[in-house]
Each structure stands twice: as C-alpha cells, then as structure tokens.
Protein backbone atom coordinates (compact mmCIF):
# COMPACT_ATOMS: atom_id res chain seq x y z
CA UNK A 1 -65.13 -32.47 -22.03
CA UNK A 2 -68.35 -31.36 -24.22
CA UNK A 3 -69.60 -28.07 -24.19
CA UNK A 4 -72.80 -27.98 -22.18
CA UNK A 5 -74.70 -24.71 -21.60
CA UNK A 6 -74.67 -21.40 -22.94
CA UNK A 7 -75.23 -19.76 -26.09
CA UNK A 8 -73.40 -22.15 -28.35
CA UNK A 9 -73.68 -23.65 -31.95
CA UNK A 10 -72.14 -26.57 -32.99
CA UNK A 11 -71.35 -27.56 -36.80
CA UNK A 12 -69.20 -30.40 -38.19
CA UNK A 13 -66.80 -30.21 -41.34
CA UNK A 14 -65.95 -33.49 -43.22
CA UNK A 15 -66.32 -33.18 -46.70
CA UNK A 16 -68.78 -34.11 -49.45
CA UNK A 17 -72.04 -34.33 -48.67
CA UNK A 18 -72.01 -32.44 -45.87
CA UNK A 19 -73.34 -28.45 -45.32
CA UNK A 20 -72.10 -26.82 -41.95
CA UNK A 21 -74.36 -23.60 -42.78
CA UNK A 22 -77.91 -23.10 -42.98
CA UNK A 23 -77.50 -19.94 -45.03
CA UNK A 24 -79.10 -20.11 -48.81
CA UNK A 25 -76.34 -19.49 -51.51
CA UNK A 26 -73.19 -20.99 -49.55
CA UNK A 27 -71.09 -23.87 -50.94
CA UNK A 28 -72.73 -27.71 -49.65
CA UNK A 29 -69.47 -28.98 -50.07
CA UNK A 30 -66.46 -27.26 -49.01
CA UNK A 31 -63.93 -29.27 -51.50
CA UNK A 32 -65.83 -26.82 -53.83
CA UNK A 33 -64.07 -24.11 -52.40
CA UNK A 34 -60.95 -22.81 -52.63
CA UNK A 35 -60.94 -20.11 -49.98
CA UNK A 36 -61.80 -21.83 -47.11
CA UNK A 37 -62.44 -18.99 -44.64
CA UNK A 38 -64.79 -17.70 -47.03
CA UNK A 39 -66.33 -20.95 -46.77
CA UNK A 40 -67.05 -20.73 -43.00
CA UNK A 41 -67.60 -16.79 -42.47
CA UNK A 42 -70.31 -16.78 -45.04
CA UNK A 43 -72.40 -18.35 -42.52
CA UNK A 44 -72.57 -15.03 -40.68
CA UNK A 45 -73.10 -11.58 -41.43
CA UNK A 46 -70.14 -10.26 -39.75
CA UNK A 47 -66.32 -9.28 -40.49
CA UNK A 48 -64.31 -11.62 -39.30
CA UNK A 49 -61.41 -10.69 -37.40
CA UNK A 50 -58.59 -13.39 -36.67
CA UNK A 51 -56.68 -14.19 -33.54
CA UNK A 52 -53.52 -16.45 -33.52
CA UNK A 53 -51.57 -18.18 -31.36
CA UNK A 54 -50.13 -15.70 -28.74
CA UNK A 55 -52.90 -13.64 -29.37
CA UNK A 56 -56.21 -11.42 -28.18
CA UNK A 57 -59.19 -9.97 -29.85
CA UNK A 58 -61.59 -7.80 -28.77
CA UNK A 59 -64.62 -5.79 -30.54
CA UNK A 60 -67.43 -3.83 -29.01
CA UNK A 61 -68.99 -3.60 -32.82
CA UNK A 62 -72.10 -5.85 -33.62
CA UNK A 63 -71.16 -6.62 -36.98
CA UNK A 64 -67.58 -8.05 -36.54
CA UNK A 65 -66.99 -11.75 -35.02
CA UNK A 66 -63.49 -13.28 -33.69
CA UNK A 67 -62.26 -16.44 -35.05
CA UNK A 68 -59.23 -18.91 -34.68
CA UNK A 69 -59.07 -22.10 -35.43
CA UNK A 70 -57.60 -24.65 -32.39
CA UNK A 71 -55.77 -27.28 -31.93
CA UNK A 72 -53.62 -28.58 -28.95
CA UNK A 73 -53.70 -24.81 -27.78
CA UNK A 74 -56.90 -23.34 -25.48
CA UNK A 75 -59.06 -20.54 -26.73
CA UNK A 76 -60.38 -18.07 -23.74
CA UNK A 77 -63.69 -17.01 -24.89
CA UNK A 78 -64.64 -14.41 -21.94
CA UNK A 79 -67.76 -12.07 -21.68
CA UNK A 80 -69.47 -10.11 -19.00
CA UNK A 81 -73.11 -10.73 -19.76
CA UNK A 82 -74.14 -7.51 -17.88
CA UNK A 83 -71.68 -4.74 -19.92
CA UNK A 84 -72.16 -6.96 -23.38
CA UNK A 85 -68.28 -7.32 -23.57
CA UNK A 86 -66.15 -9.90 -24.65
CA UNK A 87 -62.86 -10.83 -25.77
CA UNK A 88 -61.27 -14.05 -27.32
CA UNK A 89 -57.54 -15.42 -26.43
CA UNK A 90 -55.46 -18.02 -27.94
CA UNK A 91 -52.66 -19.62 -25.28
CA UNK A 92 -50.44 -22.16 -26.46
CA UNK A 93 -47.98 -23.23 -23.93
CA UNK A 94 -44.15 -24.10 -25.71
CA UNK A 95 -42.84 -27.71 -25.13
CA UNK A 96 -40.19 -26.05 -22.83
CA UNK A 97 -43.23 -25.19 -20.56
CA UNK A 98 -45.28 -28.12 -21.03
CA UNK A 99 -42.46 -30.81 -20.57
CA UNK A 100 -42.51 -29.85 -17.06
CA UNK A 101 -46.13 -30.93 -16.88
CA UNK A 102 -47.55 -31.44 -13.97
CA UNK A 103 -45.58 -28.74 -12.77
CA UNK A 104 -45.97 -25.19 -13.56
CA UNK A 105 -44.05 -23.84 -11.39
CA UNK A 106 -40.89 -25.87 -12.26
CA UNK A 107 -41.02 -23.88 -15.71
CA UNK A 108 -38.95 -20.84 -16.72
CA UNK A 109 -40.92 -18.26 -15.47
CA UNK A 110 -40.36 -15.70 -17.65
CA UNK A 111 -41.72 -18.15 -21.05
CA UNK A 112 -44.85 -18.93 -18.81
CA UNK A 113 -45.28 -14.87 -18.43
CA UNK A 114 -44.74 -14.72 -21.96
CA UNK A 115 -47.26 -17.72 -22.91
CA UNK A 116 -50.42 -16.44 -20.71
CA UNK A 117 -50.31 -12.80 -22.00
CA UNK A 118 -53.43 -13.35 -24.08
CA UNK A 119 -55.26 -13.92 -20.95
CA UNK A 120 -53.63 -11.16 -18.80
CA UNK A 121 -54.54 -9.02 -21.82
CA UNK A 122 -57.50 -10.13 -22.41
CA UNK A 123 -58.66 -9.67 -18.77
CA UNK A 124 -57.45 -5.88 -18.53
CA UNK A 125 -58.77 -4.93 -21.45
CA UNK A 126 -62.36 -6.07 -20.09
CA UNK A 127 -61.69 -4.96 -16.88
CA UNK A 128 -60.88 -1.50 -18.32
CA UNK A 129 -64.06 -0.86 -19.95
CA UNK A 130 -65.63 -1.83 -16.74
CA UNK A 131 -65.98 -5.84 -16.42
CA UNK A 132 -66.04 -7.34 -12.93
CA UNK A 133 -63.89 -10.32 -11.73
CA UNK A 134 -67.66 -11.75 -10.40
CA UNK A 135 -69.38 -11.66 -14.25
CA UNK A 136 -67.16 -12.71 -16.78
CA UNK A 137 -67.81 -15.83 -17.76
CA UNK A 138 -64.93 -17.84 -19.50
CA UNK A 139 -65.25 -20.53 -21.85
CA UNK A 140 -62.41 -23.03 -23.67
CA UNK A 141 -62.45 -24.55 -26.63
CA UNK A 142 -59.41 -26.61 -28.15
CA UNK A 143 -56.68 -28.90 -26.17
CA UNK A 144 -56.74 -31.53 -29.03
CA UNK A 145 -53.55 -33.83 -28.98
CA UNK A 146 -53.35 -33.41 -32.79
CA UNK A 147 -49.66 -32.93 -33.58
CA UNK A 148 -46.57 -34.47 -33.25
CA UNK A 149 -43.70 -34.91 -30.67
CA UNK A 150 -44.48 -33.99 -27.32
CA UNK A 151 -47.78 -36.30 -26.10
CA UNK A 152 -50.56 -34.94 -24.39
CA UNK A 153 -49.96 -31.79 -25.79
CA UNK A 154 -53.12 -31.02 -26.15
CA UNK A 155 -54.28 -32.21 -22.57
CA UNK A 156 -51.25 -30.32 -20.73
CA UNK A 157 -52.03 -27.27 -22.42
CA UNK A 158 -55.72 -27.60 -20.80
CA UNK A 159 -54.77 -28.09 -17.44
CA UNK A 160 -52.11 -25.87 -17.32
CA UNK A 161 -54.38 -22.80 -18.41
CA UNK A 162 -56.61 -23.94 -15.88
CA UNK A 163 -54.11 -24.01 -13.21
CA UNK A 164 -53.35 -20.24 -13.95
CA UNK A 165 -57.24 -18.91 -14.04
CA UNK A 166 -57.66 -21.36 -10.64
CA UNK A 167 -54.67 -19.26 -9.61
CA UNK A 168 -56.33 -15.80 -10.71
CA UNK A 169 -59.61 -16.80 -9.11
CA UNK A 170 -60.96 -16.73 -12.33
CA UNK A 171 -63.80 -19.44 -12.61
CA UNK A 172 -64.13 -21.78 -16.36
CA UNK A 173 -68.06 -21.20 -16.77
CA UNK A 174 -67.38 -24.46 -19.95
CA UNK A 175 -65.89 -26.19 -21.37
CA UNK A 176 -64.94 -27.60 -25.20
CA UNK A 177 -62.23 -29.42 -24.86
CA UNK A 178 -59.65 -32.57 -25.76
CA UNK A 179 -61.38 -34.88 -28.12
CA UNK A 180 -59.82 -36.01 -31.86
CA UNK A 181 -60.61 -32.49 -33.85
CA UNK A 182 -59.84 -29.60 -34.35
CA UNK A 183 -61.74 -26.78 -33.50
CA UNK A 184 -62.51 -23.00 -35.53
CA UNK A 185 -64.49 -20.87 -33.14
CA UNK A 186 -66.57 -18.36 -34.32
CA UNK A 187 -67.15 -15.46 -31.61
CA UNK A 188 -69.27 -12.47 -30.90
CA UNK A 189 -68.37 -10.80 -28.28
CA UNK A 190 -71.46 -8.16 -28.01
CA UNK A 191 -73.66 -11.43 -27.44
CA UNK A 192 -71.50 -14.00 -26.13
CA UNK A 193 -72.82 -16.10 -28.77
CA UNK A 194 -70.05 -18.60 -30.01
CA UNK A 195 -69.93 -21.26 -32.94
CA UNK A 196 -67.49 -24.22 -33.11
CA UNK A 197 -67.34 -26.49 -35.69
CA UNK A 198 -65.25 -29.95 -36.15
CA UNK A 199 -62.27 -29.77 -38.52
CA UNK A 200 -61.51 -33.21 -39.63
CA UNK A 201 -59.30 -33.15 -42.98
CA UNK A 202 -55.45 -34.23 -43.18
CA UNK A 203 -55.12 -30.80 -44.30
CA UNK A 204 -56.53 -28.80 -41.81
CA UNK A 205 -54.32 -31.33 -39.51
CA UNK A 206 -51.06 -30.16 -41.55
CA UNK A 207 -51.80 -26.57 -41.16
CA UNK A 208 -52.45 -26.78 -37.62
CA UNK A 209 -49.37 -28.98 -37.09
CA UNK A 210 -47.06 -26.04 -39.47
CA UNK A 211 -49.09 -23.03 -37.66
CA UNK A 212 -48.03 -24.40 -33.67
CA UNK A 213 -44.54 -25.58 -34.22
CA UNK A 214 -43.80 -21.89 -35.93
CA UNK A 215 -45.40 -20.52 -33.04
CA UNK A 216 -43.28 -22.85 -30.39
CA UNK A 217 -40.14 -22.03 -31.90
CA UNK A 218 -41.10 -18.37 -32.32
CA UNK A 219 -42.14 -17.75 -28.66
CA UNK A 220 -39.29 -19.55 -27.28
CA UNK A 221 -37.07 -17.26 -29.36
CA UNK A 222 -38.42 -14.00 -28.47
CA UNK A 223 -39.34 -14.91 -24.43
C-alpha cells in the first residue's frame, strides 16, 4: 500500500546522480558522504531525535523531528491534529510471535505484551497530555520483507499491528507500507508533517538485516 493523503513528502535514495534534498549546500550524492544521517537531517532545520526498534518518541518542541529508519518492522506515526501532538513508535514483532501468523492469539502472550509497548506507550503518553481516542490519526510506514529467514516478515508484521489497533478501536488514517525498500521517516510531531524516503543500497539492506535480528534475539531474551 502507497501513502495517499496527508501531509507527506516523499524522497528516493539511490546513489549518484541523485539529490533527495532541495536545500542549497547539501551533498548531491550521498556516496560523498560519510555520515549518512548527516546526509538526510540536513534537509531540515531540526534536531533529530532517533527511535529504534522497541521504541517511542515524543516532542512537543518545534525544532526537533523523530526519525527511524524501517524495514520489515511498522512505524506508528500518531498525531491529534486539534492539540498539535504527536508521537512516533517502532513495533517489530519476534519470529516467535510472527511464526504463529495468522494467529495472534496462539502467541506467548507475554512477548506480544512486550512487542506492542511502543504503541501502548505511545498512546498514553498522548492521551495524557490530553489526546482523544476520536482525533489521533495514525499512520504506518515500513513492513518491507527485506531480511532473511522467516518470509513475509515484513507483511506479518503489518497485519499483525493492525490486528491489535483494530482490537484497540484505534483506526489506520494511511498507510506506507510492504513494497521492496526500506523506509527512514522523518517526523514532526507539532505538525504532523512526515518525510519518507526510499533506501535502496546493499548496505542500508545489511544494517537493517544486523539492526532486527539483534533486536529479535534481544526482545525474546528479556520478555
């Protein structure tokens, strides 16, 4: 599924020849640069603040942005339009979840807890600072079936976290999902504003495929 709606910008990565930003004085061709998050956050005048797997960020400051960069796991950008609130949270269901696919409920309970805290967290910590259930708007971004082992990854991941916010009566305003990339959102939560761009390189493919099987074996551990 394509994103369709909403305050959204979309840029691509490949490699030479190619500019993602259309700010003066940043690198055309990101081979040129070694620090790659530099690369991408110098598109916006912001401090970036980074959310991994298993986790939630949240700002109420206009000059700082959330980013994380997805693959087979779903981003929850949510926002109440009204308040001017948002939060970003990264779920990645562990293959001892997702080989029960489609059944959730077959799954050791406690890991599932464990796996949709970014959402429960996420959720409070709007609903705290005075979000309602009837605004927030959620968007996903990710559920790419870029690694290796278990198939579908990507896809099972997606329609489990569905499942749950069915489950919560929380609605999925849209939706970036599946697809052959992967994805690093850039979002501001004061707005609601959120930029994805296309990671195609073998590299970024490596990291991502390093970055969730650390985070599988780490949240099985500690469940």
């Amino acid at each position: 599924m394509r994103y369709s709606g909403g305050m959204m910008d979309d840029h691509s990565s490949h490699g030479a020849g190619e500019n993602s930003s259309s700010v003066p004085g940043v690198a055309q061709d990101r081979r040129e640069v070694d620090d790659h998050d530099a690369y991408f956050n110098a598109q916006f005048d912001a401090q970036p603040i980074y959310v991994g797997p298993g986790a939630t960020g949240f700002t109420s400051r206009k000059n700082e942005m959330l980013v994380a960069t997805v693959g087979s796991g779903v981003l929850l950008a949510i926002y109440d339009p009204e308040l001017k609130l948002g939060a970003l949270g990264y779920v990645m269901l562990p293959d001892a979840v997702l080989e029960h696919f489609p059944f959730l409920s077959n799954a050791d309970q406690t890991l599932v807890n464990k796996a949709f805290e970014p959402i429960e967290e996420c959720i409070g910590e709007l609903k705290r600072r005075g979000a309602a259930k009837s605004r927030i708007r959620i968007r996903l971004f990710g559920g790419v079936n870029c690694g290796v082992g278990l198939q579908d990854r990507g896809l099972k991941n997606t329609v489990f976290v569905q499942e749950y916010l069915f489950r919560k009566g929380l609605q999925v305003f849209n939706a970036d999902v599946g697809g052959a990339f992967i994805r690093r959102v850039h979002f501001f939560p004061t707005t609601g504003r959120a930029v994805r761009c296309l990671l195609r390189r073998k590299s970024d493919f490596d990291d991502m495929q390093v970055l969730e099987a650390d985070y599988n074996k780490k949240i099985t551990i500690n469940a």
